[in-house]
Protein backbone atom coordinates (compact mmCIF):
# COMPACT_ATOMS: atom_id res chain seq x y z
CA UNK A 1 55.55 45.09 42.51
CA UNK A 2 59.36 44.68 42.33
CA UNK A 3 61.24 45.85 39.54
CA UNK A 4 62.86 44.02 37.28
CA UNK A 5 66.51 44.55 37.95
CA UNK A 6 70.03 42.79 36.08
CA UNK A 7 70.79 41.60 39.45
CA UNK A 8 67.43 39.55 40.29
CA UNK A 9 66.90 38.29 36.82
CA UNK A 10 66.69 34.60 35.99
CA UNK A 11 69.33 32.93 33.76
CA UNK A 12 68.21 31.06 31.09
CA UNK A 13 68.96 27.46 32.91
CA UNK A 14 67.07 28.75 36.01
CA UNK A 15 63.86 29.77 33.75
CA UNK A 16 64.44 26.55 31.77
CA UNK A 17 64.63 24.95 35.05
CA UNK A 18 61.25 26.07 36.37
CA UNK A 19 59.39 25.97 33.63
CA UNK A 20 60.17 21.94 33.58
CA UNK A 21 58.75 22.11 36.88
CA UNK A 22 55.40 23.48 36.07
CA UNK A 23 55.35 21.88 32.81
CA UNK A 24 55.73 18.40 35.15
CA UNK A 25 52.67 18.85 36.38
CA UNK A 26 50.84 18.53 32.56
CA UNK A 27 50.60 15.59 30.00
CA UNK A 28 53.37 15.08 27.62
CA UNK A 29 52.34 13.81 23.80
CA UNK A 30 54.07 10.56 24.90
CA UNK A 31 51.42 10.37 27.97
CA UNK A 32 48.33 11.42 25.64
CA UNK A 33 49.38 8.15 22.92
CA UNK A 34 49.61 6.32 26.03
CA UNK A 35 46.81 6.79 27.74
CA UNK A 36 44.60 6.38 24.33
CA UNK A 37 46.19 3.45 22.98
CA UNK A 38 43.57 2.20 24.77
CA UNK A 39 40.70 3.24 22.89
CA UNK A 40 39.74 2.47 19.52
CA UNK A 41 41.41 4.10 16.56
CA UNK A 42 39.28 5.49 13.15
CA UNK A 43 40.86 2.51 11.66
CA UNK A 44 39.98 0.26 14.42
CA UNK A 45 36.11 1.28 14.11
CA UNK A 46 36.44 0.77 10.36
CA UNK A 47 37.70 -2.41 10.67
CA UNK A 48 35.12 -3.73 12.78
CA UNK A 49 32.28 -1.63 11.43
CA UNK A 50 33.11 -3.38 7.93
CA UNK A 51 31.17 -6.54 8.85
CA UNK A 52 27.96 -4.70 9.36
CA UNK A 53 25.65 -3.12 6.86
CA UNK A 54 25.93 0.61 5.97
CA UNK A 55 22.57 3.36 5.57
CA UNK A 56 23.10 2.34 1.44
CA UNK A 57 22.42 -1.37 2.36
CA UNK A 58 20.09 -0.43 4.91
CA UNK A 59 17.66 1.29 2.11
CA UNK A 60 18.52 -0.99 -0.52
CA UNK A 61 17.00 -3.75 1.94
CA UNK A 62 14.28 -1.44 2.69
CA UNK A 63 13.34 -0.76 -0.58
CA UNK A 64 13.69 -4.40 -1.74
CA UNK A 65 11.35 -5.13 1.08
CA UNK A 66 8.68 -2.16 0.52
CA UNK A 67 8.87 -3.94 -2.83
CA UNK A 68 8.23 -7.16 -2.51
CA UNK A 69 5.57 -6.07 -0.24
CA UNK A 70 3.48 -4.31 -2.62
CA UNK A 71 4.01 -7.08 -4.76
CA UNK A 72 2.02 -9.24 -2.44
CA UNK A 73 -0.25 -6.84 -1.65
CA UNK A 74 -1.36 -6.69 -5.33
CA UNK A 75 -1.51 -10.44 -5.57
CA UNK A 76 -3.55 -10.63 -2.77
CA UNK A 77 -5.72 -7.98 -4.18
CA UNK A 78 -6.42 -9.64 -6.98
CA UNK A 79 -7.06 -13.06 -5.83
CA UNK A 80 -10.04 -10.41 -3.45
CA UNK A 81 -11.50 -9.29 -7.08
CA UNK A 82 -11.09 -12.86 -8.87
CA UNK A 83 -13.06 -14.27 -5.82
CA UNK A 84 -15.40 -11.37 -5.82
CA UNK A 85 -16.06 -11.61 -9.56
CA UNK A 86 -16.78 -15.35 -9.02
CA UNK A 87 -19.17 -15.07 -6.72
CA UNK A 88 -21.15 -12.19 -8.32
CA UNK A 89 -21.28 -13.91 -11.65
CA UNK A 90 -22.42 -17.24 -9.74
CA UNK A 91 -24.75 -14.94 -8.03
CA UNK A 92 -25.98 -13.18 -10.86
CA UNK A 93 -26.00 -16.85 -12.78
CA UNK A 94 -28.47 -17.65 -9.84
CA UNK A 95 -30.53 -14.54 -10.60
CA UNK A 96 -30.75 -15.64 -14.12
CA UNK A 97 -31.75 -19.08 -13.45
CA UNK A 98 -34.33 -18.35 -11.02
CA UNK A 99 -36.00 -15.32 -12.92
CA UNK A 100 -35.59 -16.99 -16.24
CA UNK A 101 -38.78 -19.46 -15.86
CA UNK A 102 -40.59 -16.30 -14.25
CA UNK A 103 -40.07 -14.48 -17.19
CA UNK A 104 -40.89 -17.27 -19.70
CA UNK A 105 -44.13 -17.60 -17.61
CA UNK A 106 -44.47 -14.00 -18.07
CA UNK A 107 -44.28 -14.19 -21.92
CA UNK A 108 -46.75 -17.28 -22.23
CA UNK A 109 -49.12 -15.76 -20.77
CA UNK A 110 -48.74 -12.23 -22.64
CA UNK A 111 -48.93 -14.49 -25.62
CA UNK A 112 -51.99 -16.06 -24.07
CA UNK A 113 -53.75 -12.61 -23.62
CA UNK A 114 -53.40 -11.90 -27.02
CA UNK A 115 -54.39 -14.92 -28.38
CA UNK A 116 -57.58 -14.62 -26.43
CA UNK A 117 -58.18 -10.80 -27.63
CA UNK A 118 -57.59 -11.91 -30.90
CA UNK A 119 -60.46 -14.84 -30.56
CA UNK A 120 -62.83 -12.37 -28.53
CA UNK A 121 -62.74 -9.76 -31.70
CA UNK A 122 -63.29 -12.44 -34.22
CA UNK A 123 -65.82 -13.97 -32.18
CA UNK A 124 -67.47 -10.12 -31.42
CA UNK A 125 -66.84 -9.71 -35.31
CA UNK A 126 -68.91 -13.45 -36.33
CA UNK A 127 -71.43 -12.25 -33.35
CA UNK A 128 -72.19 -8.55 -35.08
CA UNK A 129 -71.92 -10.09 -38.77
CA UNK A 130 -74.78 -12.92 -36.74
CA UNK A 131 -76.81 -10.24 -35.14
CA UNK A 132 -77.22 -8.03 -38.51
CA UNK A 133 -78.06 -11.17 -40.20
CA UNK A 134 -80.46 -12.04 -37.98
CA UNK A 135 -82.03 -8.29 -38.18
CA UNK A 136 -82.41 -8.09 -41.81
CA UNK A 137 -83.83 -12.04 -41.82
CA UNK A 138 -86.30 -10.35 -39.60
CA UNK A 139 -86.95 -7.03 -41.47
CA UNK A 140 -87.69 -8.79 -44.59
């Protein structure tokens, strides 16, 4: 390498000079704005993004939704048990009806059974009160 000698050095123009002759060769600022005026701007997005919801509106919706969801979830629920509950009390109303002349059956004749004892021991009771009658008529 050559040294740098007062009689080979650049001037300031010359430098200036050749570094505007690299420099050519790169963007300026002015080409950058240029080249992305085409694009959109934050302001630009904004502006058109301000028509459409945001995530706050997004899971208000949601929520109001998930809402009014289990709201007619429970309705529907409880139409299930009022319709349930109607047909077991018509069942069980059924039951009732059909076991209710079985049981009155039941209870006649219980009262029948005892009537009936109760005549067989007063009729055992007139037959033993007959029978010793009958003995000591005999005896005497």
């Amino acid at each position: 390498m050559k040294k740098q000698t007062a009689q080979n050095a650049l001037t300031k123009e010359e430098l200036t000079g050749i570094l505007k002759k690299e420099l050519s060769n790169y963007a300026t600022k002015e080409d950058l704005k240029k080249e992305l005026s085409n694009y959109a701007t934050k302001e630009d997005l904004k502006k058109e993004l301000s028509n459409h919801p945001t995530k706050d509106d997004i899971n208000q919706r949601l929520n109001a939704s998930q809402n009014a969801f289990r709201v007619e979830l429970e309705y529907r629920f409880q139409l299930m048990r009022d319709d349930i509950h109607a047909e077991f009390t018509e069942f069980k109303d059924l039951i009732f009806n059909l076991t209710d002349p079985l049981l009155k059956e039941i209870e006649t004749r219980r009262e029948d059974r005892e009537i009936a004892t109760a005549q067989m021991e007063e009729v055992k009771n007139h037959l033993n009160n007959h029978e010793k009658r009958i003995t000591e008529l005999e005896h005497s």
